[in-house]
N, C-alpha and C. Protein backbone atom coordinates (compact mmCIF):
# COMPACT_ATOMS: atom_id res chain seq x y z
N UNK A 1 30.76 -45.15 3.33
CA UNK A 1 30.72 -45.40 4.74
C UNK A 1 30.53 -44.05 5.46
N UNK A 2 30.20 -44.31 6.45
CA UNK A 2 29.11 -42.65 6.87
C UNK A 2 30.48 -42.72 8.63
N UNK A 3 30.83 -41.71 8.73
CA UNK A 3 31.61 -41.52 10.03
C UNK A 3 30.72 -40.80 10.80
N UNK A 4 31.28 -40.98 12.65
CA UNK A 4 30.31 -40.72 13.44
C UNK A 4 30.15 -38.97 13.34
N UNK A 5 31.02 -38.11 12.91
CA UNK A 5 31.08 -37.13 12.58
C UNK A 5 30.01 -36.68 11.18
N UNK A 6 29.50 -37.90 10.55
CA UNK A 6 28.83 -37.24 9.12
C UNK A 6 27.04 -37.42 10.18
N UNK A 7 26.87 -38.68 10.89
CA UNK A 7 25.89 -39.02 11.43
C UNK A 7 25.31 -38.31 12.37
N UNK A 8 26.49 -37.46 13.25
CA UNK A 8 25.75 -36.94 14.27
C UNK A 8 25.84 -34.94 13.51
N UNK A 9 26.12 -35.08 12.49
CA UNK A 9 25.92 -33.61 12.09
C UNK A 9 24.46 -33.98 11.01
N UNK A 10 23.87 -35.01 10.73
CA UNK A 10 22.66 -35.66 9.78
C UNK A 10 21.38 -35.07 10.75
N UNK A 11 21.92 -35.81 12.30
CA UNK A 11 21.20 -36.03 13.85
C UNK A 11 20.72 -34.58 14.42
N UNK A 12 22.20 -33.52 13.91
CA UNK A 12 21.53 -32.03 14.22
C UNK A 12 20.57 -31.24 13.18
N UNK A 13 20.65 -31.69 11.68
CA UNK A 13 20.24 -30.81 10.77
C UNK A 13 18.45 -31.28 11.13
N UNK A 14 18.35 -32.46 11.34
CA UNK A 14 17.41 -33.16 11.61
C UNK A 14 16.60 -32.46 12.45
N UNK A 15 17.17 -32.15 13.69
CA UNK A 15 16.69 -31.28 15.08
C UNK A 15 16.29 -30.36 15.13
N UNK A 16 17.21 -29.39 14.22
CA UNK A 16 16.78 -27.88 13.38
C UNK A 16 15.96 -27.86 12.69
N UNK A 17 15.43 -28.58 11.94
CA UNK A 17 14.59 -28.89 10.91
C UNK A 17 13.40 -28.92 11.46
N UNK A 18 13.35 -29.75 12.49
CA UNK A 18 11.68 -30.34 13.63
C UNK A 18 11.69 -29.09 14.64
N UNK A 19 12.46 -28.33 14.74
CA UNK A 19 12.18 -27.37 15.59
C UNK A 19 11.73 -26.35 15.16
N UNK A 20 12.33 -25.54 13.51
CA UNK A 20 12.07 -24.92 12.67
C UNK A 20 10.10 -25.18 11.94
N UNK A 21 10.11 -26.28 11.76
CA UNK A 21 8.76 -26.78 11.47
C UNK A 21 7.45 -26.47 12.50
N UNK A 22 8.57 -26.65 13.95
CA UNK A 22 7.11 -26.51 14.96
C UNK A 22 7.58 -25.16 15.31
N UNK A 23 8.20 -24.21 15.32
CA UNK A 23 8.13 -22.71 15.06
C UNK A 23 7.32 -22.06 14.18
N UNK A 24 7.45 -22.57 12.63
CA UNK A 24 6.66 -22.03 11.83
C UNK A 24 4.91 -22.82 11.95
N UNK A 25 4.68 -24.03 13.01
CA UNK A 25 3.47 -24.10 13.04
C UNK A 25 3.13 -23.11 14.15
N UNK A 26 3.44 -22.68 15.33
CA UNK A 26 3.16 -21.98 16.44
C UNK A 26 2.63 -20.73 15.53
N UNK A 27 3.30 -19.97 14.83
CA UNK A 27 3.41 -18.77 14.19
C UNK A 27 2.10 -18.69 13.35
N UNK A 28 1.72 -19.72 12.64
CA UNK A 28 0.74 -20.10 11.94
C UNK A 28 -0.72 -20.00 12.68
N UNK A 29 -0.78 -20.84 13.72
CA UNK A 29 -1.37 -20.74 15.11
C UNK A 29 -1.43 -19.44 15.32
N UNK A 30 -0.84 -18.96 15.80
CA UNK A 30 -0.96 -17.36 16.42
C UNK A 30 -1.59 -15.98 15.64
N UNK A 31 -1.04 -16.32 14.31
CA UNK A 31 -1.85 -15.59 13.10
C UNK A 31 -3.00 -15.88 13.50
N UNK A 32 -3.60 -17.37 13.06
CA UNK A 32 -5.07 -17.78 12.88
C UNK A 32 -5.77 -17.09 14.30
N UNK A 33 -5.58 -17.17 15.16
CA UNK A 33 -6.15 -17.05 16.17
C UNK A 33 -6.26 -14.78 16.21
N UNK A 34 -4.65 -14.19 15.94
CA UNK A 34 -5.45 -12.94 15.52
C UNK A 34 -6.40 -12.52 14.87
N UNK A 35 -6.19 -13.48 13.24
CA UNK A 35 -7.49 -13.16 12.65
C UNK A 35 -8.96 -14.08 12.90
N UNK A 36 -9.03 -14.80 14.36
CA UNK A 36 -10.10 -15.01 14.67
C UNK A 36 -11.06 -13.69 15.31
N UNK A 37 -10.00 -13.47 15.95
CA UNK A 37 -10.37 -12.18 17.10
C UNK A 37 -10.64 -10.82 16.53
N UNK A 38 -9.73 -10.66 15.33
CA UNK A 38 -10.24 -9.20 14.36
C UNK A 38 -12.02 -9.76 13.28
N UNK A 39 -11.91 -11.06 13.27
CA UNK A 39 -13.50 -11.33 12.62
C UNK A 39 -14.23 -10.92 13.97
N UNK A 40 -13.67 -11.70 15.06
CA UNK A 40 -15.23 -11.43 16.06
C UNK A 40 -15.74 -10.16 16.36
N UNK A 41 -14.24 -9.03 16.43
CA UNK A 41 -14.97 -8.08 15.94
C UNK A 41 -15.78 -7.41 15.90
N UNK A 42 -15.47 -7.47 14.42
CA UNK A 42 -15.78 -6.72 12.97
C UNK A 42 -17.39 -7.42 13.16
N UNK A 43 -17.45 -8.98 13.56
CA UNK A 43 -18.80 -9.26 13.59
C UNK A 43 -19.64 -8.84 14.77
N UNK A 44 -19.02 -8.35 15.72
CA UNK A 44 -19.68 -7.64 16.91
C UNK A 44 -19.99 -6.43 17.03
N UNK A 45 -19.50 -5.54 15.75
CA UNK A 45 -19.40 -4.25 15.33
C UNK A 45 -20.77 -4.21 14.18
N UNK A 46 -21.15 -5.17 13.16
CA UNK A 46 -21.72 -5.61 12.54
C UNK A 46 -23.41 -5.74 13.12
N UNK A 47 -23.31 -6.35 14.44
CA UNK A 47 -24.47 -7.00 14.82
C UNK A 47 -24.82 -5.78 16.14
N UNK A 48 -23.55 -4.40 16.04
CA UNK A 48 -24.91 -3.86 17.18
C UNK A 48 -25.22 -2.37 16.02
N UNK A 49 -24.63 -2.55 14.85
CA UNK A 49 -24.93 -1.68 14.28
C UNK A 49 -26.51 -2.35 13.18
N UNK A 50 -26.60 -3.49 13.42
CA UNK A 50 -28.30 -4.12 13.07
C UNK A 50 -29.28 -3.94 13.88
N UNK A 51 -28.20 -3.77 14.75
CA UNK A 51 -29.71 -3.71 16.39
C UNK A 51 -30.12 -2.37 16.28
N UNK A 52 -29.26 -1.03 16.35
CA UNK A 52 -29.81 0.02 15.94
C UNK A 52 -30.33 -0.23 14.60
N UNK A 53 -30.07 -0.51 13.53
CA UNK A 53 -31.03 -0.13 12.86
C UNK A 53 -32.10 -0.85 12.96
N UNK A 54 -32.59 -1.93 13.24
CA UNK A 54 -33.92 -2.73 13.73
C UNK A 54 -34.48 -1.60 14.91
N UNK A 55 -33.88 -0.93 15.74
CA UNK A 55 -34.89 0.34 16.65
C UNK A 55 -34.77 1.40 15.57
N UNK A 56 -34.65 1.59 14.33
CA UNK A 56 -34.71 2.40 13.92
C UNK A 56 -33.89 3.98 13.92
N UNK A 57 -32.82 3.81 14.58
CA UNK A 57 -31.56 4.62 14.73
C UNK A 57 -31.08 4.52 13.59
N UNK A 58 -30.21 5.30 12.87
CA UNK A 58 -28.78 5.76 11.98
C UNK A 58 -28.19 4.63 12.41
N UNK A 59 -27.42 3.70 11.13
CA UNK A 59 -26.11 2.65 11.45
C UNK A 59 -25.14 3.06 11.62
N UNK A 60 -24.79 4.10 11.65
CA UNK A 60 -23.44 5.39 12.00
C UNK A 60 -23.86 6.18 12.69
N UNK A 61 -23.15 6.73 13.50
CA UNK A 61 -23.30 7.40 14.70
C UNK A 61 -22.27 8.20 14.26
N UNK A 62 -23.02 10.20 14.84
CA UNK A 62 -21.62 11.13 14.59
C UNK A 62 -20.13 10.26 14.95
N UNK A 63 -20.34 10.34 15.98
CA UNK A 63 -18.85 9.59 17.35
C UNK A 63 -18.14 8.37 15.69
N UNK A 64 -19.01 7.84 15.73
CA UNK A 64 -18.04 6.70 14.21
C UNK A 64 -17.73 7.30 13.37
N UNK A 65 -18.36 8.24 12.64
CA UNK A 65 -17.87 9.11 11.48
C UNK A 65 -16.50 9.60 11.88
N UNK A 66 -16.29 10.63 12.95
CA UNK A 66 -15.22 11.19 13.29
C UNK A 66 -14.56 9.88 13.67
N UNK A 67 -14.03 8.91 14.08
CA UNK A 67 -13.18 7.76 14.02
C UNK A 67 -12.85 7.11 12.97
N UNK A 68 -13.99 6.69 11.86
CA UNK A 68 -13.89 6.64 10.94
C UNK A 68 -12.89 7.30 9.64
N UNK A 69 -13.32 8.61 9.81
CA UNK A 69 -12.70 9.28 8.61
C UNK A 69 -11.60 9.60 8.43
N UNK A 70 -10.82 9.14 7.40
CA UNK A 70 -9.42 9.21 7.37
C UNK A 70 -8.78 10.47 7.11
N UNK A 71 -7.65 10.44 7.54
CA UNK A 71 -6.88 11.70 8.02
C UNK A 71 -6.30 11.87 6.27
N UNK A 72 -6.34 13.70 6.01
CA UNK A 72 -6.02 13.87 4.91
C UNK A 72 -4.31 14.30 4.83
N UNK A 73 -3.40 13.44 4.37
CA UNK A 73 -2.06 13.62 4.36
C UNK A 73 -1.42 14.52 3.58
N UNK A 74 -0.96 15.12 4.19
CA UNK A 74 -0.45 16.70 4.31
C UNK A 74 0.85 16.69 2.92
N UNK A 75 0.52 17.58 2.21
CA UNK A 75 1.64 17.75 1.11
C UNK A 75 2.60 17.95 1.18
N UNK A 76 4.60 17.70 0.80
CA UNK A 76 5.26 17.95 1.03
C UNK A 76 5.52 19.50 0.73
N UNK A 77 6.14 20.14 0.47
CA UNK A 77 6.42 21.70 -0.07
C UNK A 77 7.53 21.38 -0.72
N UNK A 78 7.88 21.03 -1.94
CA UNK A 78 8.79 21.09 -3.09
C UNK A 78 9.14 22.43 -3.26
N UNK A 79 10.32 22.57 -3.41
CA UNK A 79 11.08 23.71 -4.15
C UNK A 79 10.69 23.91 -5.27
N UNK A 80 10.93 24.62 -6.48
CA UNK A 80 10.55 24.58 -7.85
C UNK A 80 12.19 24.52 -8.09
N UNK A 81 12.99 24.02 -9.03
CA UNK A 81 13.75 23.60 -9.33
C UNK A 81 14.12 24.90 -10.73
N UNK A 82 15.17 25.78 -10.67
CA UNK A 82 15.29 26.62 -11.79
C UNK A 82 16.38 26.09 -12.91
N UNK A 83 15.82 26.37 -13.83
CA UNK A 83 16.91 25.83 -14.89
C UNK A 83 18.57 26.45 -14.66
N UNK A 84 19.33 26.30 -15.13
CA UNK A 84 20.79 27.32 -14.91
C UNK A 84 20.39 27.79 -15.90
N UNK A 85 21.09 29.18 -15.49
CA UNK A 85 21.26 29.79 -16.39
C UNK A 85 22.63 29.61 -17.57
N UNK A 86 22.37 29.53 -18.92
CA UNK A 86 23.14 29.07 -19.67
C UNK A 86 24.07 30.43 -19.71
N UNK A 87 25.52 30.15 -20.21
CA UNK A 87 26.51 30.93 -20.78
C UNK A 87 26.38 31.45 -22.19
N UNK A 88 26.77 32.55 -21.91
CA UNK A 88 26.75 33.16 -23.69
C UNK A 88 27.89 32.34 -24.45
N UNK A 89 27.53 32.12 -25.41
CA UNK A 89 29.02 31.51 -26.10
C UNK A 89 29.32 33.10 -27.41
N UNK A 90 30.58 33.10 -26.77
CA UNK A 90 31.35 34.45 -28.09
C UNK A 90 32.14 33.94 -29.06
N UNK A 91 31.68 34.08 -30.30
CA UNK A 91 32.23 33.79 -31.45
C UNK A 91 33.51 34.51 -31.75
N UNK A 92 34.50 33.34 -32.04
CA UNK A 92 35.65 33.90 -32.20
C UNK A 92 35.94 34.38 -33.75
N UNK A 93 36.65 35.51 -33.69
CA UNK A 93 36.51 36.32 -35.08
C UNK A 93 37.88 35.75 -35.84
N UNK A 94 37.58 35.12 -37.10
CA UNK A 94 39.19 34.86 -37.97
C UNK A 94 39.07 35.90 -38.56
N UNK A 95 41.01 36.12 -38.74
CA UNK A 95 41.33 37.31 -38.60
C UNK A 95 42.84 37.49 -38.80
C-alpha cells in the first residue's frame, strides 16, 4: 500500500526528472546551434578565399598568415638537479 507521503515524493522525482530532461534538451539545442554558426563560418571563410583565387590572388593573405600562426610556447627554465654529495664512510680498525 503506497502512503500519501510515498506518492507525492514518486510526484516530485517525476518533476525533476521532466525538468532535468528539458534542461539537457535546451543545452543540446544551444550546442547545435553554436556549431551551426562556427560551420557558417568556416564556410564563409572558405568561399571568399575561392573568390580570390578565381581573380587569381594568393588564398592567404600576409594579414592571415600572421593570425594564423601559432604562438611558439616558451620553455620553462629547470634547475639542473645535483646529486648529494655522498659521505666518506671510515673503516673501523679491530684492534
Amino acid at each position: 500500500m503506497v502512503n500519501s507521503y510515498q506518492a507525492a515524493a514518486v510526484k516530485q522525482l517525476k518533476k525533476e526528472k521532466e525538468l532535468a530532461r528539458l534542461q539537457e534538451q535546451e543545452t543540446l539545442i544551444a550546442q547545435q546551434k553554436q556549431k551551426a554558426r562556427a560551420h557558417d563560418a568556416r564556410m564563409k571563410e572558405i568561399a571568399t578565399k575561392e573568390a580570390r583565387i578565381a581573380n587569381g590572388e594568393p588564398a592567404v593573405t600576409a594579414v592571415e598568415k600572421k593570425a594564423v600562426a601559432p604562438e611558439k610556447p616558451k620553455k620553462a627554465t629547470v634547475k639542473k638537479k645535483t646529486a648529494p654529495k655522498k659521505k666518506k664512510v671510515t673503516k673501523k680498525k679491530d684492534g
